[in-house]
N, C-alpha and C. Protein backbone atom coordinates (compact mmCIF):
# COMPACT_ATOMS: atom_id res chain seq x y z
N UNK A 1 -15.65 -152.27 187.77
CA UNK A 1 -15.51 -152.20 186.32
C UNK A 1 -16.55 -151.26 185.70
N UNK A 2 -17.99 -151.26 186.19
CA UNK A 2 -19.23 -150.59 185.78
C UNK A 2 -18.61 -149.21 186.00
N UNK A 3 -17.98 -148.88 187.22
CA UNK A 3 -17.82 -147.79 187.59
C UNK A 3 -16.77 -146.88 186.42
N UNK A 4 -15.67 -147.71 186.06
CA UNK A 4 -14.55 -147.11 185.43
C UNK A 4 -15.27 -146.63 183.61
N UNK A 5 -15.97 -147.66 183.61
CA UNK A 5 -16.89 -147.46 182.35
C UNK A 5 -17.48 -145.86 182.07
N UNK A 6 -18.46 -146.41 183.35
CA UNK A 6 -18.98 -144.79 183.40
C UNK A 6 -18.19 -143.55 183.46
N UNK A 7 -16.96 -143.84 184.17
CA UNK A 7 -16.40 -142.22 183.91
C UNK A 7 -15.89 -142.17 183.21
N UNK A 8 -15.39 -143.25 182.31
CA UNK A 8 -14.61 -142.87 180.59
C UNK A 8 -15.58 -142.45 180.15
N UNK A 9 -16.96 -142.87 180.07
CA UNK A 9 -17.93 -142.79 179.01
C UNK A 9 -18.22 -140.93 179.33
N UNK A 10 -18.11 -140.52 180.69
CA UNK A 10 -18.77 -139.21 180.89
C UNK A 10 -17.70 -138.18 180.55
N UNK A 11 -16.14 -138.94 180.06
CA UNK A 11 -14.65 -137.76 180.01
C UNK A 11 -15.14 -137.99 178.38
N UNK A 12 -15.03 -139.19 177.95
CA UNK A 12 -15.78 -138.84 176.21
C UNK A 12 -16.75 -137.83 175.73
N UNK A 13 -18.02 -137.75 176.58
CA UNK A 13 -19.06 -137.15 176.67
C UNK A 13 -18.32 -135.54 176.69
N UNK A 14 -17.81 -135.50 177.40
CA UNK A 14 -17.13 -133.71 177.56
C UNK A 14 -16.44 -133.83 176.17
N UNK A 15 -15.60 -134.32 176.10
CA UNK A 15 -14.47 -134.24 175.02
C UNK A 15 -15.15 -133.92 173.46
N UNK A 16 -15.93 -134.68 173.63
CA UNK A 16 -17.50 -135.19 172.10
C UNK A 16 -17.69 -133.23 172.00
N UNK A 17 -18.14 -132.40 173.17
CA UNK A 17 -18.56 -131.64 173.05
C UNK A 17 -17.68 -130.23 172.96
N UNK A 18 -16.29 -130.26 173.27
CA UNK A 18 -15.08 -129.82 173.10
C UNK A 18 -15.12 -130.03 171.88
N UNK A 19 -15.08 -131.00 171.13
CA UNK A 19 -14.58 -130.96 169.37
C UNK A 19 -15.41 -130.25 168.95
N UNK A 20 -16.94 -130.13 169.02
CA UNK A 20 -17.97 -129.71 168.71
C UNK A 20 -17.82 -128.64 168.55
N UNK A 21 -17.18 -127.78 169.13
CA UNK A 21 -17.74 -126.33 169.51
C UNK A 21 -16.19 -125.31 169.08
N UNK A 22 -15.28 -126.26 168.35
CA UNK A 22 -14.32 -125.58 167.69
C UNK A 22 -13.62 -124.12 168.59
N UNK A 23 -13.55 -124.77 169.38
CA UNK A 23 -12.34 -123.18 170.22
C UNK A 23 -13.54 -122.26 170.84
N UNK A 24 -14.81 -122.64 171.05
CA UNK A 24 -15.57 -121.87 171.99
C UNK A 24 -15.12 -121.77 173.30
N UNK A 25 -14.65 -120.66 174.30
CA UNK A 25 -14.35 -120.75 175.49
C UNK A 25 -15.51 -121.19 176.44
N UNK A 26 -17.21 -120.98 175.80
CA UNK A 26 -18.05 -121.64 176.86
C UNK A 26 -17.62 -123.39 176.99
N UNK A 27 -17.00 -124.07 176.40
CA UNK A 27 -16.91 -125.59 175.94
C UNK A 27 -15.87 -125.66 177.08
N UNK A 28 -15.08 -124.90 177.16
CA UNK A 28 -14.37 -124.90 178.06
C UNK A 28 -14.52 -124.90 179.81
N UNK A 29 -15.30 -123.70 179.69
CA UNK A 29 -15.90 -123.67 181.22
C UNK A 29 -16.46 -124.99 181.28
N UNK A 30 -17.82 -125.45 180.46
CA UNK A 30 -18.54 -126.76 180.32
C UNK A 30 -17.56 -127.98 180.99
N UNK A 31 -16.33 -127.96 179.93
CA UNK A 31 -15.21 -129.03 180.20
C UNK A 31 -14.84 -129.22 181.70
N UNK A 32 -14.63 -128.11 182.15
CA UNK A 32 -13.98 -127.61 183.56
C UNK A 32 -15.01 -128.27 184.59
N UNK A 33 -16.65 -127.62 184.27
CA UNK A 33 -17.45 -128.07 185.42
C UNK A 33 -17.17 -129.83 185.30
N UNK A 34 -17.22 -130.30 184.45
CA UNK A 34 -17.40 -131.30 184.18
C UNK A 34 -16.76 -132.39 184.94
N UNK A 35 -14.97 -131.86 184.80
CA UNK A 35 -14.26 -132.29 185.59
C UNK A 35 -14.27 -132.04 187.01
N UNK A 36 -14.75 -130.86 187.24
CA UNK A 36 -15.02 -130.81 189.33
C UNK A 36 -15.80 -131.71 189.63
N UNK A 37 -17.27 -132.30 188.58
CA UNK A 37 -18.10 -132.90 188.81
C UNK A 37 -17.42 -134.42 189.51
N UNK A 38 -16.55 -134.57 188.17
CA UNK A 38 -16.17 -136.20 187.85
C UNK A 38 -14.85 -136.07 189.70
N UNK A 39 -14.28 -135.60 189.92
CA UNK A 39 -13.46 -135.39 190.69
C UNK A 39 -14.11 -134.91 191.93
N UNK A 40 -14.65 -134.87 192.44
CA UNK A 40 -15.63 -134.36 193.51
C UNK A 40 -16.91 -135.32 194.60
N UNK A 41 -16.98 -136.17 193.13
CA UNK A 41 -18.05 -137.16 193.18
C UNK A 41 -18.22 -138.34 192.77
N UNK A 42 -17.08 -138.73 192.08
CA UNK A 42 -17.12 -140.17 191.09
C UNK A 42 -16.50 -141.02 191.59
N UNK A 43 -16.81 -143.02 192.01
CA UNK A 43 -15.97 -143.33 192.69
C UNK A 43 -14.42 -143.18 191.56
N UNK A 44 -14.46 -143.44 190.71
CA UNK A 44 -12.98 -143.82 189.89
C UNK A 44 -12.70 -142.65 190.04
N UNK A 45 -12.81 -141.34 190.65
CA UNK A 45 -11.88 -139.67 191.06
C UNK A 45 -10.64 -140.21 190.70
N UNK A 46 -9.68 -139.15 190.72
CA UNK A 46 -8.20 -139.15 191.16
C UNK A 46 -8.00 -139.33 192.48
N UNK A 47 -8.67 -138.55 193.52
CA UNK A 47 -8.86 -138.27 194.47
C UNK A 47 -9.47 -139.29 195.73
N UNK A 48 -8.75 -139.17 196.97
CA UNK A 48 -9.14 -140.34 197.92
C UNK A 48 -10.38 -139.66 198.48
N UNK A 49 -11.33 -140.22 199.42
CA UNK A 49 -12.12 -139.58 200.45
C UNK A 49 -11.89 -138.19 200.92
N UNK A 50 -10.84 -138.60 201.70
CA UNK A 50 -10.25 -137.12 202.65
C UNK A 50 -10.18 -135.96 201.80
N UNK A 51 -9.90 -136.20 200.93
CA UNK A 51 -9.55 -135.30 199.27
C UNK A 51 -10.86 -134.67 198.93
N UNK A 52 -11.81 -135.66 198.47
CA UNK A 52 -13.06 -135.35 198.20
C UNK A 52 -13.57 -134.27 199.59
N UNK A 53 -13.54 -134.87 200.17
CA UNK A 53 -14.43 -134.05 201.43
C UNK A 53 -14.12 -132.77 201.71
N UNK A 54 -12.83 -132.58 201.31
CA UNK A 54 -12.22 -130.91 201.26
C UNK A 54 -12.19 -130.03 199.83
N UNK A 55 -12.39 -131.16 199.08
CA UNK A 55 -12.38 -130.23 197.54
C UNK A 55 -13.15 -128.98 196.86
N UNK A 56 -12.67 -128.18 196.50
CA UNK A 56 -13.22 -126.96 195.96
C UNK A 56 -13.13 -126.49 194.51
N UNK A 57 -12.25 -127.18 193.65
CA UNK A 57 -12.27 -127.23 192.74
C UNK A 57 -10.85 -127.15 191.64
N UNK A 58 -10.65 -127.66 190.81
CA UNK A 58 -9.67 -127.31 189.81
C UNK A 58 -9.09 -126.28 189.35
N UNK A 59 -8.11 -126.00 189.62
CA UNK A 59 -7.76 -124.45 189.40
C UNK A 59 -7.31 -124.37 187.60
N UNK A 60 -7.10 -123.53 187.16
CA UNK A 60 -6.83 -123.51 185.69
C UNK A 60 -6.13 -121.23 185.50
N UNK A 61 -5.19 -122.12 184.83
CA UNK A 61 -5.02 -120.04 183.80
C UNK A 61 -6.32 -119.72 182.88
N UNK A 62 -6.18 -118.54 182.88
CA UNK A 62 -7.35 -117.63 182.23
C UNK A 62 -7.40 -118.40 180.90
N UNK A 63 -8.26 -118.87 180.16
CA UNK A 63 -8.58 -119.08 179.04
C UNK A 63 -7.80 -118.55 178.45
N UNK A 64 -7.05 -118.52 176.81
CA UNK A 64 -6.43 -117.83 175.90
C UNK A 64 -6.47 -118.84 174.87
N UNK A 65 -7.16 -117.58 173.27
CA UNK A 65 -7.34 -118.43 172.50
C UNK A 65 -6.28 -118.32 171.35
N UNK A 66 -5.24 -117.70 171.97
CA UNK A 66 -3.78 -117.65 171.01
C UNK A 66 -3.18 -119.15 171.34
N UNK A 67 -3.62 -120.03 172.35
CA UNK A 67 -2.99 -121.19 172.53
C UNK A 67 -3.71 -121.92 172.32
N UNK A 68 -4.55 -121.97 171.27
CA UNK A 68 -5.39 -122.85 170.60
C UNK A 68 -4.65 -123.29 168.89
N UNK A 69 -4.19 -123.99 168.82
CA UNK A 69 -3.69 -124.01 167.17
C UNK A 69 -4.08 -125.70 166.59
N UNK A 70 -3.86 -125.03 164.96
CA UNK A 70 -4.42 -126.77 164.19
C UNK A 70 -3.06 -126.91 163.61
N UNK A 71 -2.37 -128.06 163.87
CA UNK A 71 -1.19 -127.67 162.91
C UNK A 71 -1.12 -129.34 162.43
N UNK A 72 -0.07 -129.49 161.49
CA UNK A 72 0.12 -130.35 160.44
C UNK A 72 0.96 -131.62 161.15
N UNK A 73 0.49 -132.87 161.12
CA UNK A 73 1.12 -133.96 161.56
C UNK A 73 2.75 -134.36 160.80
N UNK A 74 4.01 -134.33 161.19
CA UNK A 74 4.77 -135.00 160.52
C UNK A 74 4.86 -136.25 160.74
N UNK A 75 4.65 -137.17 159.96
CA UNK A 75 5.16 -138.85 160.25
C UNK A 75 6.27 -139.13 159.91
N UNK A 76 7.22 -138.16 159.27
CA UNK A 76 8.48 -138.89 158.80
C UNK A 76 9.57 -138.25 159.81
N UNK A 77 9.43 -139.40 161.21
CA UNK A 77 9.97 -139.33 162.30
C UNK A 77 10.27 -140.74 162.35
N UNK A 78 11.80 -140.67 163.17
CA UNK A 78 12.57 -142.09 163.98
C UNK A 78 11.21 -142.86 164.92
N UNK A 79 11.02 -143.91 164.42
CA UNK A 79 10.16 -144.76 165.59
C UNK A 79 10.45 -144.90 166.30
N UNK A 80 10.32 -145.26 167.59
CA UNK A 80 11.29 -145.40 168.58
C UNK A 80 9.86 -145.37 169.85
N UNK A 81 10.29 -146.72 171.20
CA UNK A 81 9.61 -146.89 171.70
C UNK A 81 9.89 -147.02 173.61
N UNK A 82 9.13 -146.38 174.01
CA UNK A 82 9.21 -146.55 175.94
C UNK A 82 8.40 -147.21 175.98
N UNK A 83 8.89 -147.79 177.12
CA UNK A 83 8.27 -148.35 178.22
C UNK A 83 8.22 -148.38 179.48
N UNK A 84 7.71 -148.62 180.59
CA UNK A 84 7.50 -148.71 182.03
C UNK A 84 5.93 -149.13 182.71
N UNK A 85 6.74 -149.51 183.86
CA UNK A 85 5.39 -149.71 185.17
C UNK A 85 5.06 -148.81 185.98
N UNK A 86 3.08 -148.94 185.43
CA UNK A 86 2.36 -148.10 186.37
C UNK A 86 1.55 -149.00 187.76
N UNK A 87 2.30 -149.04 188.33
CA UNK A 87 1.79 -149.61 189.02
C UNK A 87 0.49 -150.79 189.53
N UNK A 88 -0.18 -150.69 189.50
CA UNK A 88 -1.80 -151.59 189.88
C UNK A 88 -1.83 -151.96 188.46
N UNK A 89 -1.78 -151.16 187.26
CA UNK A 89 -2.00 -150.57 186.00
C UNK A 89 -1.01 -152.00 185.16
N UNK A 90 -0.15 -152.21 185.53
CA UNK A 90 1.06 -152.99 184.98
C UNK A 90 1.91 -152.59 184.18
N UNK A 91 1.75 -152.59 182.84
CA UNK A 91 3.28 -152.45 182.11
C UNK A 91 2.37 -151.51 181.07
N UNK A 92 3.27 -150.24 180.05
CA UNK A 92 2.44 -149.81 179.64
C UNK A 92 4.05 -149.77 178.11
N UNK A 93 3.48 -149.35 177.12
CA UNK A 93 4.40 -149.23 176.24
C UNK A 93 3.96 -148.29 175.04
N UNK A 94 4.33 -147.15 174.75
CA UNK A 94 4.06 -146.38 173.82
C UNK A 94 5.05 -146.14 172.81
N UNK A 95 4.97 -146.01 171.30
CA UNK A 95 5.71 -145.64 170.61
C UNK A 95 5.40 -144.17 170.07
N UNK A 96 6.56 -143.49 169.58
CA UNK A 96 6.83 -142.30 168.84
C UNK A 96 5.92 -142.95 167.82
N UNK A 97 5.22 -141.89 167.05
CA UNK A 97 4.58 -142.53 165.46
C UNK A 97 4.91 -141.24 164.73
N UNK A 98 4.70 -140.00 165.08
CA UNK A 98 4.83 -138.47 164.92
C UNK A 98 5.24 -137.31 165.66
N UNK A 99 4.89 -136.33 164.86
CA UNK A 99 5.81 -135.07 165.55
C UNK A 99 4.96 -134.03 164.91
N UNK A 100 5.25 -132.57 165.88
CA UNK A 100 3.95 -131.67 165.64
C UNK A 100 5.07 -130.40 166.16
N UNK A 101 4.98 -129.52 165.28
CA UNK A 101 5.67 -127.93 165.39
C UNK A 101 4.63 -127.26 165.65
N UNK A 102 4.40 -126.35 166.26
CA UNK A 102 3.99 -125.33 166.81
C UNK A 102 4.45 -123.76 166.91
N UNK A 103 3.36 -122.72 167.02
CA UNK A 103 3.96 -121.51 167.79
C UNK A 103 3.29 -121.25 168.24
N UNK A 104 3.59 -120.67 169.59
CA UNK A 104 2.47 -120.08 170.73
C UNK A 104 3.02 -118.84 170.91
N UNK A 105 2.57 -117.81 171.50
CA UNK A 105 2.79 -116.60 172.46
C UNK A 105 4.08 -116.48 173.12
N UNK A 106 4.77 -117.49 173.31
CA UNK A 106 5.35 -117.96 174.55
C UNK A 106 6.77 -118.46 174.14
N UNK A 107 6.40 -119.06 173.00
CA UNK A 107 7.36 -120.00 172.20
C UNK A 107 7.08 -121.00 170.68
N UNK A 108 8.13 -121.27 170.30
CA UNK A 108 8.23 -122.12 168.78
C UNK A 108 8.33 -123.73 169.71
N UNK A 109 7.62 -124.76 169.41
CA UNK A 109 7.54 -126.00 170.04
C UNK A 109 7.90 -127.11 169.16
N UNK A 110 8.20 -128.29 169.35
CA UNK A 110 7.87 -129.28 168.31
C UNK A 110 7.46 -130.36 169.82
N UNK A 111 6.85 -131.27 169.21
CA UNK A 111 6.25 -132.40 170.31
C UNK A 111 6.52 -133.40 169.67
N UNK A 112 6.38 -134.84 170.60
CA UNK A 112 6.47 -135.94 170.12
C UNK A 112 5.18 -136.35 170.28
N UNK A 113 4.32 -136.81 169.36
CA UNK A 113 2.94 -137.62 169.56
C UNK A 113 3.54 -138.96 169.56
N UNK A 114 2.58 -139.85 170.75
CA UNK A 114 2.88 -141.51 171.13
C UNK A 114 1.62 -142.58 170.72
N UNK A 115 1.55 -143.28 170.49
CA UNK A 115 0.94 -143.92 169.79
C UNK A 115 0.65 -145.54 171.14
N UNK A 116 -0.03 -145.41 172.52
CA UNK A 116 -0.24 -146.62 173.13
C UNK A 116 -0.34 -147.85 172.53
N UNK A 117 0.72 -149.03 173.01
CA UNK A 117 0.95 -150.10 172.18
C UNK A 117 -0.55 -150.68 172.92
N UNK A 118 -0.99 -152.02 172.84
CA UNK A 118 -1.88 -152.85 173.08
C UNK A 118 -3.18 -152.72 172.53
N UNK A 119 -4.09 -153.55 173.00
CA UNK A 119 -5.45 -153.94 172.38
C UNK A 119 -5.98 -152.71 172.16
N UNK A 120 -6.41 -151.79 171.13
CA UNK A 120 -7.18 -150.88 170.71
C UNK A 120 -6.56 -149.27 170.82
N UNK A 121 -5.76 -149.77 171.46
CA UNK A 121 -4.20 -147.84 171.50
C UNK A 121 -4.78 -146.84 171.56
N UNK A 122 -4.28 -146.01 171.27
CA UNK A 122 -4.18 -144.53 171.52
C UNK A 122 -3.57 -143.32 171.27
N UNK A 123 -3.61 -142.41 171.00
CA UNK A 123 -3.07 -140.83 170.64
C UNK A 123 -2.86 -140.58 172.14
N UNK A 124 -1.45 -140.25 172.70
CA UNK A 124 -1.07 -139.70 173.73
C UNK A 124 0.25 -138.94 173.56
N UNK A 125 -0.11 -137.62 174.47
CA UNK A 125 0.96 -136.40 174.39
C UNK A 125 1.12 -135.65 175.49
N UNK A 126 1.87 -136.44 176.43
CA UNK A 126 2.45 -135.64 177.41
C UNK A 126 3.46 -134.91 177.23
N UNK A 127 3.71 -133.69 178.04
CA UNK A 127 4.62 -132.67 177.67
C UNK A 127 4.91 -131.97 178.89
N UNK A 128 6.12 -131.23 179.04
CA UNK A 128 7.13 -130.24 179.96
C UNK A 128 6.82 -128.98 179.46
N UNK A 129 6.93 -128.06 180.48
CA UNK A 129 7.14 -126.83 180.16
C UNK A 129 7.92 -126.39 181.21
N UNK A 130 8.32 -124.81 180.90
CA UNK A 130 8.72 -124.16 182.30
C UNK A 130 7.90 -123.91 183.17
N UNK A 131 6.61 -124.37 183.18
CA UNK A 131 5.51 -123.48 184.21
C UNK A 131 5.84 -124.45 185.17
N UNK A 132 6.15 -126.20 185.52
CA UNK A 132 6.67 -127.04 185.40
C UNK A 132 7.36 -126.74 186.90
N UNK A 133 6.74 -127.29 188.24
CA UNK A 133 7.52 -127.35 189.74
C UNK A 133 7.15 -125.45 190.25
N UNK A 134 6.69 -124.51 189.50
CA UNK A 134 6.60 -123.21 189.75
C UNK A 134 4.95 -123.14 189.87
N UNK A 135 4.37 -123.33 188.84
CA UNK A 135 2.78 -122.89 189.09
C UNK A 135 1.79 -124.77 188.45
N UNK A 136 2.69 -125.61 187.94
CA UNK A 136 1.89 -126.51 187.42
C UNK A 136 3.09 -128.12 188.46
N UNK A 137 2.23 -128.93 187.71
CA UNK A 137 2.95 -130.30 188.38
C UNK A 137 4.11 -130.60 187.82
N UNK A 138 5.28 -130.66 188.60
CA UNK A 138 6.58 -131.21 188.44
C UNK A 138 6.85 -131.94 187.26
N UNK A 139 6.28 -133.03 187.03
CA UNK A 139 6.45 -134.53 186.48
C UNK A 139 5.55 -133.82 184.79
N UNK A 140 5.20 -132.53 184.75
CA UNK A 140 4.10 -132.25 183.11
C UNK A 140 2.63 -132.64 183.20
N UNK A 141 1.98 -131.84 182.22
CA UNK A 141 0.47 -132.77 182.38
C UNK A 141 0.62 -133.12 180.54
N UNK A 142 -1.26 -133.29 180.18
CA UNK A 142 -1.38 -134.63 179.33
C UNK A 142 -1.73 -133.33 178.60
N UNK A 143 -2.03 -133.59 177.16
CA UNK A 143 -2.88 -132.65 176.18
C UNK A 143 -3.91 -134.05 175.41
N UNK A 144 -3.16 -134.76 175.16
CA UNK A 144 -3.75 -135.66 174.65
C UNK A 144 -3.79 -136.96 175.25
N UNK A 145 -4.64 -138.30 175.63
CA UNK A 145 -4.59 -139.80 175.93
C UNK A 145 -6.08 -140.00 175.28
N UNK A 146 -6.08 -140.69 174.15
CA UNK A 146 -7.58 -140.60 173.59
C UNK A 146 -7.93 -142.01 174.32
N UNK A 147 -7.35 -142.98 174.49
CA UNK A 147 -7.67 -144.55 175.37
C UNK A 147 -8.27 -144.27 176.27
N UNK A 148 -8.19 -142.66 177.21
CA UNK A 148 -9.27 -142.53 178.11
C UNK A 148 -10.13 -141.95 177.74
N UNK A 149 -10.13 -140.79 176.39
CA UNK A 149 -11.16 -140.06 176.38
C UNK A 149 -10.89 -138.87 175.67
N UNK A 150 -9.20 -138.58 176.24
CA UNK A 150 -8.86 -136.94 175.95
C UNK A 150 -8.34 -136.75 174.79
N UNK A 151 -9.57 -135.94 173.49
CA UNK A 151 -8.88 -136.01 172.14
C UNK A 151 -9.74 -134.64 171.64
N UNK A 152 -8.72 -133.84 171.55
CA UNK A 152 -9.30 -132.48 170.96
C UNK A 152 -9.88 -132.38 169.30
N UNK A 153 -8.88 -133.35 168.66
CA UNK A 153 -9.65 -133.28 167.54
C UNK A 153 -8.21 -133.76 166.55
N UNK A 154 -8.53 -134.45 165.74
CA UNK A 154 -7.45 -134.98 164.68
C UNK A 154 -8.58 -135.57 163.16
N UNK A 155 -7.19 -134.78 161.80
CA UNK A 155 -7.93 -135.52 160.73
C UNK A 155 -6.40 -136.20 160.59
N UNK A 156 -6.81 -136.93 159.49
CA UNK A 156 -5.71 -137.94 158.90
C UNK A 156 -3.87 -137.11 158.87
N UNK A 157 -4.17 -135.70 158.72
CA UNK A 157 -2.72 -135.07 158.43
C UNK A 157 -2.31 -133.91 159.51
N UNK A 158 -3.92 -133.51 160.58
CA UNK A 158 -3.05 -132.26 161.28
C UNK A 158 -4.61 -132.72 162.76
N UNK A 159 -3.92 -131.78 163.66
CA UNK A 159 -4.49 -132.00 165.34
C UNK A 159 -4.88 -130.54 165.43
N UNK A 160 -5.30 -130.77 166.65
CA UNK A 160 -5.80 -129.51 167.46
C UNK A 160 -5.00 -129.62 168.61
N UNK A 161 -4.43 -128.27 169.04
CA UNK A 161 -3.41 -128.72 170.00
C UNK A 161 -3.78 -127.42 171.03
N UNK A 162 -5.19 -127.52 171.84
CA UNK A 162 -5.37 -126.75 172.37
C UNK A 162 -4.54 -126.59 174.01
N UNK A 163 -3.86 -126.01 174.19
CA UNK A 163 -3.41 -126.11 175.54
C UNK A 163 -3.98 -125.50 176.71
N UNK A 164 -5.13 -125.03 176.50
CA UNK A 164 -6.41 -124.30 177.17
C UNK A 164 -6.72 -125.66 178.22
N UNK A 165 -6.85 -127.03 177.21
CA UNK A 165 -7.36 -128.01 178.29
C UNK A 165 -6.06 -128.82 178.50
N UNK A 166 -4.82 -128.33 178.64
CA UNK A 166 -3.73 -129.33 179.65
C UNK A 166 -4.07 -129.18 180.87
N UNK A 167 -3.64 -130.22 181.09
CA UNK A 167 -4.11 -131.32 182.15
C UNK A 167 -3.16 -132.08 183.34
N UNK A 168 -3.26 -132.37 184.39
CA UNK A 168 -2.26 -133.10 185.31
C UNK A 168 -2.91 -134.40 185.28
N UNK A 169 -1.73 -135.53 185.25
CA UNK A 169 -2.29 -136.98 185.67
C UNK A 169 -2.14 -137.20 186.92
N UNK A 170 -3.16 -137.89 187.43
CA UNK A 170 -4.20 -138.25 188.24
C UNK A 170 -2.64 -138.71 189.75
N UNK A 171 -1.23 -138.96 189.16
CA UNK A 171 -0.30 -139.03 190.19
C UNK A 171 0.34 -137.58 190.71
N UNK A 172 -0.06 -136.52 190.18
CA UNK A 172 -0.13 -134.76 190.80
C UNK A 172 -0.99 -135.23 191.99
N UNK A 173 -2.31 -135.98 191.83
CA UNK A 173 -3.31 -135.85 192.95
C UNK A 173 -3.06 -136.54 194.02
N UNK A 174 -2.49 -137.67 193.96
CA UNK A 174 -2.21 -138.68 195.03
C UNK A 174 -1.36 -139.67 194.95
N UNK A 175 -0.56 -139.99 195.37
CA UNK A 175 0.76 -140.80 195.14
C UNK A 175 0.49 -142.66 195.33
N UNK A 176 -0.83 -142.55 195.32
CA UNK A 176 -1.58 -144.05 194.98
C UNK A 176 -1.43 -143.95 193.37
N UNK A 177 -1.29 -143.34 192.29
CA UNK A 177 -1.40 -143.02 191.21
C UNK A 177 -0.25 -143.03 190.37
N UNK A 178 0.47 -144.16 189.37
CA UNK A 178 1.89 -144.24 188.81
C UNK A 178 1.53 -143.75 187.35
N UNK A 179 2.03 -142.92 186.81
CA UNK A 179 1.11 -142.35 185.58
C UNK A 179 2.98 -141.88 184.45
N UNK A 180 2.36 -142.87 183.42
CA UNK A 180 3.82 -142.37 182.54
C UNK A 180 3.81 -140.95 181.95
N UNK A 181 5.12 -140.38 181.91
CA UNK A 181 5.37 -139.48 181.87
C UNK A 181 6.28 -139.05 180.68
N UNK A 182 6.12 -137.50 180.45
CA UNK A 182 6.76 -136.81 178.97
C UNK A 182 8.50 -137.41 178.83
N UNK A 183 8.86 -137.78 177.90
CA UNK A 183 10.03 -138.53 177.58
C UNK A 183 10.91 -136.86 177.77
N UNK A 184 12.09 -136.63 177.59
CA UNK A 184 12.80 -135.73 177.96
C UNK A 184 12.35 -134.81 175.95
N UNK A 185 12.48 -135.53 174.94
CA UNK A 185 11.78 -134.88 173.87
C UNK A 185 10.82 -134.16 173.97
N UNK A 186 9.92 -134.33 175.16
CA UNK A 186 8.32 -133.42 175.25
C UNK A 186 8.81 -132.53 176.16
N UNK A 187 9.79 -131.93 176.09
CA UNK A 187 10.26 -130.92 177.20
C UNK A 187 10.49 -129.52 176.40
N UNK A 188 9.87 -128.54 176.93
CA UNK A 188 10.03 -127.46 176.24
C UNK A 188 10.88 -126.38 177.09
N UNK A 189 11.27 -125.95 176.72
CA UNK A 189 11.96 -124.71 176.98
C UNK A 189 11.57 -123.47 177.88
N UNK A 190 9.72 -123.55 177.37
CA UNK A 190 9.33 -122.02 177.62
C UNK A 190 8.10 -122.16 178.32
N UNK A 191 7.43 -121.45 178.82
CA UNK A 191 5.84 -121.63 179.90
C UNK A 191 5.26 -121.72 178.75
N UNK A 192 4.27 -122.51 179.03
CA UNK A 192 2.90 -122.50 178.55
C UNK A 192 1.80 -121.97 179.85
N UNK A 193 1.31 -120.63 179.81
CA UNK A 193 0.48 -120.46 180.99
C UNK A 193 -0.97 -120.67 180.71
N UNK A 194 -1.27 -121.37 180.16
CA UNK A 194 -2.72 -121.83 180.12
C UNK A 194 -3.04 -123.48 180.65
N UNK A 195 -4.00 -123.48 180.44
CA UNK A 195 -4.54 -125.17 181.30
C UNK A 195 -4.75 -125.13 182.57
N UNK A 196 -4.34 -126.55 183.41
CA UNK A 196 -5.05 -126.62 184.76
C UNK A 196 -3.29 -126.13 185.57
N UNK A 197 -3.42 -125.67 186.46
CA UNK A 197 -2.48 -125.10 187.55
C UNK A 197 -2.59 -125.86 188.68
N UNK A 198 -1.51 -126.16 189.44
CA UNK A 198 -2.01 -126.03 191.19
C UNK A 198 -1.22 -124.88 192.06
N UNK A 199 -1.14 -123.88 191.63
CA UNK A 199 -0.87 -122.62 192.12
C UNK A 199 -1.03 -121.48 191.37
């Protein structure tokens, strides 16, 4: 339990300093070491032993700060709610609360933001792209789960939707790992080539 503490408390600690530094790409590198650290060396890793003992580090696309944007929260969206089992984890249940348009380089987006049901919740935004089974993980990574830590930055009406720090859940790393995933709504159309890669 001490253990799981500590590495939320040290993914906050990065994140604290990500908001801080408003779209600095050093915050980024910072972010990055941060995570080889936590993944390399921490018992709660993603990663088993065998994993650890061979690891070299997180791969990621070149920084780009055209895929950095603040854009405006809509709330006047259908509620509507999933659910499923993560395994060890048990039952998890998130609702739709909002929705977020975008434009990137790449493409015009809209997302679904989820709202973790239970004791104390969460801002979570998993998402698809085309990069998606070609250069990133099959199943999407995260941009947002603030219940662990990962929160770029939100006021009452608009986010930060940096895709510099997307992310794979921790079931990309090892299939000990049941991790819910982007509803077919968080599916986009077009690459996003920034964030973490595994090719």
């Amino acid at each position: 339990m001490l253990e799981l503490l500590d590495y939320r408390r040290r993914v906050f600690e990065l994140y604290q300093q990500v908001r801080a530094a408003h779209g600095d790409p050093a915050a980024w590198a910072h972010w990055r070491q941060g995570r080889d650290d936590l993944f390399r060396s921490h018992p709660q890793s993603a990663l088993d032993a065998a994993q650890k003992a061979t690891f070299t580090g997180l791969r990621y696309y070149a920084y780009d700060p055209d895929y950095r944007v603040v854009t405006r929260i809509d709330r006047a969206v259908e509620d509507k709610l999933y659910e499923g089992e993560i395994g060890a984890d048990g039952h998890i249940a998130y609702r739709r609360f909002a929705q977020v348009t975008f434009e990137l380089p790449t493409g015009t987006g809209r997302l679904s933001l989820f709202w973790i049901m239970g004791y104390g919740g969460g801002v979570f935004l998993p998402f698809r792209d085309a990069t998606n089974r070609a250069t990133t993980y099959g199943a999407g990574r995260y941009l947002y789960d603030t219940l662990k830590g990962a929160d770029l930055g939100t006021t009452t009406d608009t986010i930060v939707l940096d895709f510099n720090y997307a992310y794979h859940p921790s079931c990309a790393y090892n299939p000990r790992w049941v991790c819910p995933l982007a509803p077919p709504e968080n599916w986009l159309d077009f690459p996003i080539p920034v964030g973490e890669r595994l090719a």
